[in-house]
N, C-alpha and C. Protein backbone atom coordinates (compact mmCIF):
# COMPACT_ATOMS: atom_id res chain seq x y z
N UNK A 1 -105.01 -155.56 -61.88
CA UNK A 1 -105.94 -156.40 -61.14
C UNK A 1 -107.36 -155.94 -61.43
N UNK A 2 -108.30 -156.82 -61.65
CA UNK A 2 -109.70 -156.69 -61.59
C UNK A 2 -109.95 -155.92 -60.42
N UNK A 3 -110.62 -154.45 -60.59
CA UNK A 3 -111.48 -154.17 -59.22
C UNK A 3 -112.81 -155.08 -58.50
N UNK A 4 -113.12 -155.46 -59.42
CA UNK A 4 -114.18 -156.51 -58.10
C UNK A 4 -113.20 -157.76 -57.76
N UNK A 5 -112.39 -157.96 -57.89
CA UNK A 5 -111.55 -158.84 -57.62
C UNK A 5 -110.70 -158.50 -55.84
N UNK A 6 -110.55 -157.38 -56.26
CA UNK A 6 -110.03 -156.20 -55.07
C UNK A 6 -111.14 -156.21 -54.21
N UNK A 7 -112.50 -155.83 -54.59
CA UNK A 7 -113.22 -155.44 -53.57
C UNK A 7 -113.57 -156.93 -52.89
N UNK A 8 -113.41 -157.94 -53.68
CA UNK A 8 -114.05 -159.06 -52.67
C UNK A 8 -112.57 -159.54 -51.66
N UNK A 9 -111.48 -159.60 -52.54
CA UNK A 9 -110.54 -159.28 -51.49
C UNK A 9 -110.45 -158.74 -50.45
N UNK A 10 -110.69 -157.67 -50.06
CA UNK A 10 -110.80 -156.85 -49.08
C UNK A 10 -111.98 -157.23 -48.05
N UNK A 11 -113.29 -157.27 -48.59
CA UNK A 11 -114.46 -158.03 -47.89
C UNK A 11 -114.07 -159.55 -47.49
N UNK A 12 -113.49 -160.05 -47.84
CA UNK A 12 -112.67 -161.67 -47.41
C UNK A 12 -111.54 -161.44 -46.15
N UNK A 13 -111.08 -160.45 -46.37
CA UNK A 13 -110.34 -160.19 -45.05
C UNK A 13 -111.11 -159.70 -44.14
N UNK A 14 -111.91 -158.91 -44.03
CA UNK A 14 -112.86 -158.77 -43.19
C UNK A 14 -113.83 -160.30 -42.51
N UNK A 15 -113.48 -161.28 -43.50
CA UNK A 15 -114.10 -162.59 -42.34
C UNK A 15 -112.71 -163.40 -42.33
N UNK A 16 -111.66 -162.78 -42.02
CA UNK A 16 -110.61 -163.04 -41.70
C UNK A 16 -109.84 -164.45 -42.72
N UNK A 17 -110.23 -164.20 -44.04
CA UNK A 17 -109.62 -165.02 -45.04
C UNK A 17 -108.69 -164.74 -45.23
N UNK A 18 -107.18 -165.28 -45.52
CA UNK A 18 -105.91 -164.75 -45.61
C UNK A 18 -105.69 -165.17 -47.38
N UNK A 19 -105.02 -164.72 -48.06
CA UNK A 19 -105.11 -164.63 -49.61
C UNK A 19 -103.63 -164.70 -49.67
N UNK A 20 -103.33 -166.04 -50.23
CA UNK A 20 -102.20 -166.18 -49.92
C UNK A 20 -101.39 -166.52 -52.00
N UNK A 21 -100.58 -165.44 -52.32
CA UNK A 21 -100.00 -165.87 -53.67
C UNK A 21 -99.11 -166.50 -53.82
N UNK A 22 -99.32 -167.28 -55.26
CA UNK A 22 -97.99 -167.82 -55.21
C UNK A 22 -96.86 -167.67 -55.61
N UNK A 23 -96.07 -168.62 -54.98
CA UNK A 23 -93.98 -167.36 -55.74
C UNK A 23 -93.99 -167.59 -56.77
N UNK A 24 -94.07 -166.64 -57.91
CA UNK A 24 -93.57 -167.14 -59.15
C UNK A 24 -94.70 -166.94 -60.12
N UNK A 25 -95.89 -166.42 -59.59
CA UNK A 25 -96.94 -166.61 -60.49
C UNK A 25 -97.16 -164.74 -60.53
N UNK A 26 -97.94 -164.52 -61.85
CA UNK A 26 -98.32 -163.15 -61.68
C UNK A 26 -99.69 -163.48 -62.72
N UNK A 27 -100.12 -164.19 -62.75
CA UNK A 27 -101.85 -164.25 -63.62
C UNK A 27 -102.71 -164.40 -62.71
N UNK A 28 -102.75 -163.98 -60.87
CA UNK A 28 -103.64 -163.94 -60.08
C UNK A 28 -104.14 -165.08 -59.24
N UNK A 29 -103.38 -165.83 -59.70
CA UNK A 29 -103.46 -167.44 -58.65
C UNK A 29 -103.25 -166.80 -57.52
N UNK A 30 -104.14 -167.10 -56.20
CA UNK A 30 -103.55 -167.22 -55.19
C UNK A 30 -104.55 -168.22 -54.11
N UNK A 31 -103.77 -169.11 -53.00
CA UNK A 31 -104.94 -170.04 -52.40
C UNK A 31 -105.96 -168.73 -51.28
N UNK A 32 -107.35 -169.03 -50.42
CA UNK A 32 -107.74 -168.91 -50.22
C UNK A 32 -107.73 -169.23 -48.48
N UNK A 33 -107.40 -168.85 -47.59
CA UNK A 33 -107.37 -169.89 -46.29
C UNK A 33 -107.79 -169.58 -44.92
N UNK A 34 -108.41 -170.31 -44.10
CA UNK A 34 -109.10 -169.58 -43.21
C UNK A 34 -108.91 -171.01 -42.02
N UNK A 35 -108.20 -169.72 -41.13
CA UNK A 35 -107.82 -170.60 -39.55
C UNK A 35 -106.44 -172.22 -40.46
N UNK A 36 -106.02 -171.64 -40.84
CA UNK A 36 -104.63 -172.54 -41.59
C UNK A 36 -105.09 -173.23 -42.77
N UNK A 37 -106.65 -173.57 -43.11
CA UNK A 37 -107.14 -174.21 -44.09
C UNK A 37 -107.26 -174.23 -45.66
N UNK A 38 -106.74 -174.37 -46.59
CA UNK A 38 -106.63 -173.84 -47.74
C UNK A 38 -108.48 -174.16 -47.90
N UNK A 39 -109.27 -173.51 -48.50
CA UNK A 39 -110.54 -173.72 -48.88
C UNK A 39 -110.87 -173.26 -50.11
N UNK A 40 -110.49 -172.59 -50.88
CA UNK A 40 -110.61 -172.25 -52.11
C UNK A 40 -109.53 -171.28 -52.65
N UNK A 41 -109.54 -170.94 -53.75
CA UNK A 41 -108.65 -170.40 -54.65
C UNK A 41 -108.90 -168.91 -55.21
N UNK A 42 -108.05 -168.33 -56.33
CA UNK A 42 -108.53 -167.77 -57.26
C UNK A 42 -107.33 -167.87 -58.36
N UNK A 43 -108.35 -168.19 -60.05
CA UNK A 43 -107.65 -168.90 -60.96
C UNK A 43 -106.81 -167.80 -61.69
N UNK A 44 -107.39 -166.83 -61.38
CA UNK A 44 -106.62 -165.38 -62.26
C UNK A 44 -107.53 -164.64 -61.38
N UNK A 45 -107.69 -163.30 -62.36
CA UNK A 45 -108.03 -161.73 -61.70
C UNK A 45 -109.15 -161.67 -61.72
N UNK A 46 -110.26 -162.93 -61.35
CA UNK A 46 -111.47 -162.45 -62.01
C UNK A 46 -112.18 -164.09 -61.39
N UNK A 47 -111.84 -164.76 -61.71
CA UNK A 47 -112.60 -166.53 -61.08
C UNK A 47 -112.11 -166.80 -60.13
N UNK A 48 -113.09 -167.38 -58.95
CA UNK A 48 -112.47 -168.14 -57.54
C UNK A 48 -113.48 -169.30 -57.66
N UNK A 49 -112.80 -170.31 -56.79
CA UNK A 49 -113.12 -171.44 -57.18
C UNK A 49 -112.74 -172.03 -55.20
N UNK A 50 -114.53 -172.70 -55.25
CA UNK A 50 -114.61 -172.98 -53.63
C UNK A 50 -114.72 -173.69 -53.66
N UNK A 51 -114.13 -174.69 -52.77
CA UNK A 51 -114.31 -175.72 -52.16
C UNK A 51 -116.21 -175.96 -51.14
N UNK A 52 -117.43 -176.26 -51.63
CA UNK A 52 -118.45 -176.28 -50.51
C UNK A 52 -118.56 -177.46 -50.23
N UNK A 53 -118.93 -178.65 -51.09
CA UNK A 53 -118.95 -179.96 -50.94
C UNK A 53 -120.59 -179.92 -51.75
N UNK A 54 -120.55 -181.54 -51.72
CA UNK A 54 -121.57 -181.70 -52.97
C UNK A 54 -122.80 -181.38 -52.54
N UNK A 55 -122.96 -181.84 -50.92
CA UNK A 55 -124.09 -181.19 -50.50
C UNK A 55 -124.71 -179.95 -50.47
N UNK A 56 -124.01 -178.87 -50.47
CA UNK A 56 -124.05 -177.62 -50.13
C UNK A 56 -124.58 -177.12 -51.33
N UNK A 57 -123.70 -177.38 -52.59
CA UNK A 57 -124.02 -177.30 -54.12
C UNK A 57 -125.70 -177.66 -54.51
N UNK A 58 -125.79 -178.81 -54.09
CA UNK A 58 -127.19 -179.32 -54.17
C UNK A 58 -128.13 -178.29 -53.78
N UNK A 59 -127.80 -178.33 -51.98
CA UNK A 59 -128.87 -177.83 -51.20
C UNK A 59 -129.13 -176.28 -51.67
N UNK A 60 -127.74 -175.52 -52.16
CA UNK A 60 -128.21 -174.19 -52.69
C UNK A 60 -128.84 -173.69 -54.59
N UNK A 61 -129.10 -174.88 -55.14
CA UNK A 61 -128.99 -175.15 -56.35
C UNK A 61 -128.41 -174.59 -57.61
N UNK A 62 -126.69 -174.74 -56.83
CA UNK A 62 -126.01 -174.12 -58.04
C UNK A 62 -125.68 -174.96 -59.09
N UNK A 63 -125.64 -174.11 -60.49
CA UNK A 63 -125.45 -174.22 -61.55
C UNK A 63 -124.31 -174.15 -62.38
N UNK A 64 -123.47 -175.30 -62.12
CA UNK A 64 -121.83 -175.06 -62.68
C UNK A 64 -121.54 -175.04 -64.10
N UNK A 65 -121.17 -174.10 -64.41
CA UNK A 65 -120.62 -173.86 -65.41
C UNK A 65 -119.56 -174.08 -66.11
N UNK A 66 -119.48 -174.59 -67.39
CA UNK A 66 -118.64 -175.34 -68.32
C UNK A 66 -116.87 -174.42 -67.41
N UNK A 67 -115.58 -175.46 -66.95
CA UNK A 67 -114.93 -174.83 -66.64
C UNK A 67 -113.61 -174.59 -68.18
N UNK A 68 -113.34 -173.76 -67.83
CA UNK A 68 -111.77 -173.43 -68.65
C UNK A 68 -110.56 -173.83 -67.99
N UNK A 69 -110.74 -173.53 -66.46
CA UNK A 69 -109.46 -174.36 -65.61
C UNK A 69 -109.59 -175.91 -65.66
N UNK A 70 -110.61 -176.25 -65.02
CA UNK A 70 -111.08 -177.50 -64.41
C UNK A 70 -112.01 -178.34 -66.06
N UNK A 71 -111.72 -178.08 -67.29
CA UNK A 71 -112.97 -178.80 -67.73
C UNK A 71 -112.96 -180.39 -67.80
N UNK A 72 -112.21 -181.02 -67.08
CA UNK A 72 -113.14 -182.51 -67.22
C UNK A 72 -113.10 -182.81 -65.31
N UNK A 73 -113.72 -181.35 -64.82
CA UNK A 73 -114.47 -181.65 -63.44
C UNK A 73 -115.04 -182.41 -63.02
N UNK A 74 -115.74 -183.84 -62.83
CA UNK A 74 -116.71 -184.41 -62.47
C UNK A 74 -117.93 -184.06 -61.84
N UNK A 75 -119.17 -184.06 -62.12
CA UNK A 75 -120.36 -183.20 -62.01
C UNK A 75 -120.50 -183.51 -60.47
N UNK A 76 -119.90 -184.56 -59.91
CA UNK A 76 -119.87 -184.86 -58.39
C UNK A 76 -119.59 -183.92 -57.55
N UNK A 77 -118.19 -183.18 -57.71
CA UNK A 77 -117.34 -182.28 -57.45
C UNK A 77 -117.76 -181.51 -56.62
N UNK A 78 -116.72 -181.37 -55.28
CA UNK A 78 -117.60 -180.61 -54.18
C UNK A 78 -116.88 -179.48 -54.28
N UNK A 79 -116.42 -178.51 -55.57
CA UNK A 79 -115.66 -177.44 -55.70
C UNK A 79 -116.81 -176.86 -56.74
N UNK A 80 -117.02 -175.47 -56.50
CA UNK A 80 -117.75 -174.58 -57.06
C UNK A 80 -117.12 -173.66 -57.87
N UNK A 81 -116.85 -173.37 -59.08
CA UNK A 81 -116.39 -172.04 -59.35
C UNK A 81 -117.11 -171.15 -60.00
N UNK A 82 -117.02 -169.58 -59.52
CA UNK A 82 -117.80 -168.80 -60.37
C UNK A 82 -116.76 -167.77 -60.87
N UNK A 83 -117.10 -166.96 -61.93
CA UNK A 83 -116.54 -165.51 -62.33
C UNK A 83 -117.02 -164.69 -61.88
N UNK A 84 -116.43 -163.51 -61.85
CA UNK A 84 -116.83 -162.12 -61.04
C UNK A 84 -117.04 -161.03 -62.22
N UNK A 85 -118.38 -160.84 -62.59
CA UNK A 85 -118.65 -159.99 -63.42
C UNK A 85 -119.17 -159.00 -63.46
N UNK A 86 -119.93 -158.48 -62.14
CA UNK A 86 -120.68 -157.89 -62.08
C UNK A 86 -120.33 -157.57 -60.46
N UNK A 87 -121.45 -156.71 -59.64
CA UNK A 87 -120.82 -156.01 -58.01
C UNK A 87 -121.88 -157.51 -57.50
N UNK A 88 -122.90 -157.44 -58.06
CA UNK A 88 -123.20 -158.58 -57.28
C UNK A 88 -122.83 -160.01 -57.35
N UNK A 89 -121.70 -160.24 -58.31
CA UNK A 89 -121.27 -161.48 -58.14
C UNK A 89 -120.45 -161.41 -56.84
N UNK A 90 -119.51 -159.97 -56.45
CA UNK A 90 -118.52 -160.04 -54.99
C UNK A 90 -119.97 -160.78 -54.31
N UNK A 91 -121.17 -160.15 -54.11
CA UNK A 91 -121.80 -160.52 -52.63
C UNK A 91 -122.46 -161.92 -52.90
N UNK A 92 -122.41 -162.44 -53.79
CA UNK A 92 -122.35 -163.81 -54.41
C UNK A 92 -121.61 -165.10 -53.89
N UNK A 93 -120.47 -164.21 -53.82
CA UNK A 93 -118.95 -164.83 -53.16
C UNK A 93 -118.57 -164.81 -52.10
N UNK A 94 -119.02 -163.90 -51.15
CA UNK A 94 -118.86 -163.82 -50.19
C UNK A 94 -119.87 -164.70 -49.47
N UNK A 95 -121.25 -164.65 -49.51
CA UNK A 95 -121.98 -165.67 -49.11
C UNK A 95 -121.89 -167.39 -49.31
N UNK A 96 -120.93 -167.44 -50.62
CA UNK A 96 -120.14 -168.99 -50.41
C UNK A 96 -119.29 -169.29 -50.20
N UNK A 97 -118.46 -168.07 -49.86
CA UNK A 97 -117.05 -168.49 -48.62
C UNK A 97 -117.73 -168.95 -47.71
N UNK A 98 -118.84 -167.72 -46.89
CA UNK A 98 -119.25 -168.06 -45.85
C UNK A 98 -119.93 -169.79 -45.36
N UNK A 99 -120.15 -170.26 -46.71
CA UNK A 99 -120.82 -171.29 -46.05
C UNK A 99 -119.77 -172.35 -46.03
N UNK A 100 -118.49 -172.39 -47.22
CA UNK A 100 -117.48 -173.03 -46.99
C UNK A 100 -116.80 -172.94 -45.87
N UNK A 101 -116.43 -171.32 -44.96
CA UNK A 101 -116.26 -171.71 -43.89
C UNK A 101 -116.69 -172.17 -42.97
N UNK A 102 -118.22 -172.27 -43.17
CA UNK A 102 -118.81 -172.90 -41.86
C UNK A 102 -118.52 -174.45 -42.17
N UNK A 103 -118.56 -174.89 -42.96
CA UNK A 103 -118.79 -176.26 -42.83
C UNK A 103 -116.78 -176.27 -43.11
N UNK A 104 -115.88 -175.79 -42.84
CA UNK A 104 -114.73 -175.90 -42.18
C UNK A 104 -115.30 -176.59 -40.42
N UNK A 105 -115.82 -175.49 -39.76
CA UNK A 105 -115.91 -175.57 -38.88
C UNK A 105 -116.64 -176.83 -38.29
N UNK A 106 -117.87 -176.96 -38.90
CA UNK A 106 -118.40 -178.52 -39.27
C UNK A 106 -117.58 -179.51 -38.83
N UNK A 107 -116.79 -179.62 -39.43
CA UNK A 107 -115.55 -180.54 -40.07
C UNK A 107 -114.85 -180.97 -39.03
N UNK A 108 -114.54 -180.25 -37.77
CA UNK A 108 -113.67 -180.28 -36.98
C UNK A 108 -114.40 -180.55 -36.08
């Protein structure tokens, strides 16, 4: 397993994200879920991929990058994905869970 992969793991349970794998897989898939909600992913040991919505994308002006999972994404797409390359991509990630979970909460 990727260690920054681990460490944002661990910081994701701390805002009570449950990391849930799947049977049968061992290349690091697993969904993402918070209060029963699937909200984002991770594609292997190293990319997670969030659900924010198109607004959120906008309003924070991210910059999506050509995908390898997803490439004929629609630029609409209210799913974000980044790679984890560096320590500050974890706190990267963690600040767009956070806003995916808020606007869970939104939602309801």
């Amino acid at each position: 397993m990727n260690p920054l992969r681990t460490k944002l793991s661990r910081r994701l349970r701390d805002l009570s994200v449950e990391e849930r794998a799947w049977p049968g897989r061992d290349d690091g898939f697993a969904s993402l879920v918070f209060e029963g909600n699937e909200f984002a992913h991770f594609h292997d040991w190293c990319e997670i991929d969030i659900r924010l919505g198109k607004d959120v994308i906008a309003r924070e002006r991210l910059v999506r990058q050509p995908s390898r999972v997803h490439p004929k994404r629609a630029k609409g797409s209210p799913w974000y994905e980044m790679t984890l390359n560096t320590a500050s991509d974890i706190d990267e990630a963690v600040r767009l869970v956070r806003l995916a979970i808020l606007g869970l909460d939104s939602a309801k």
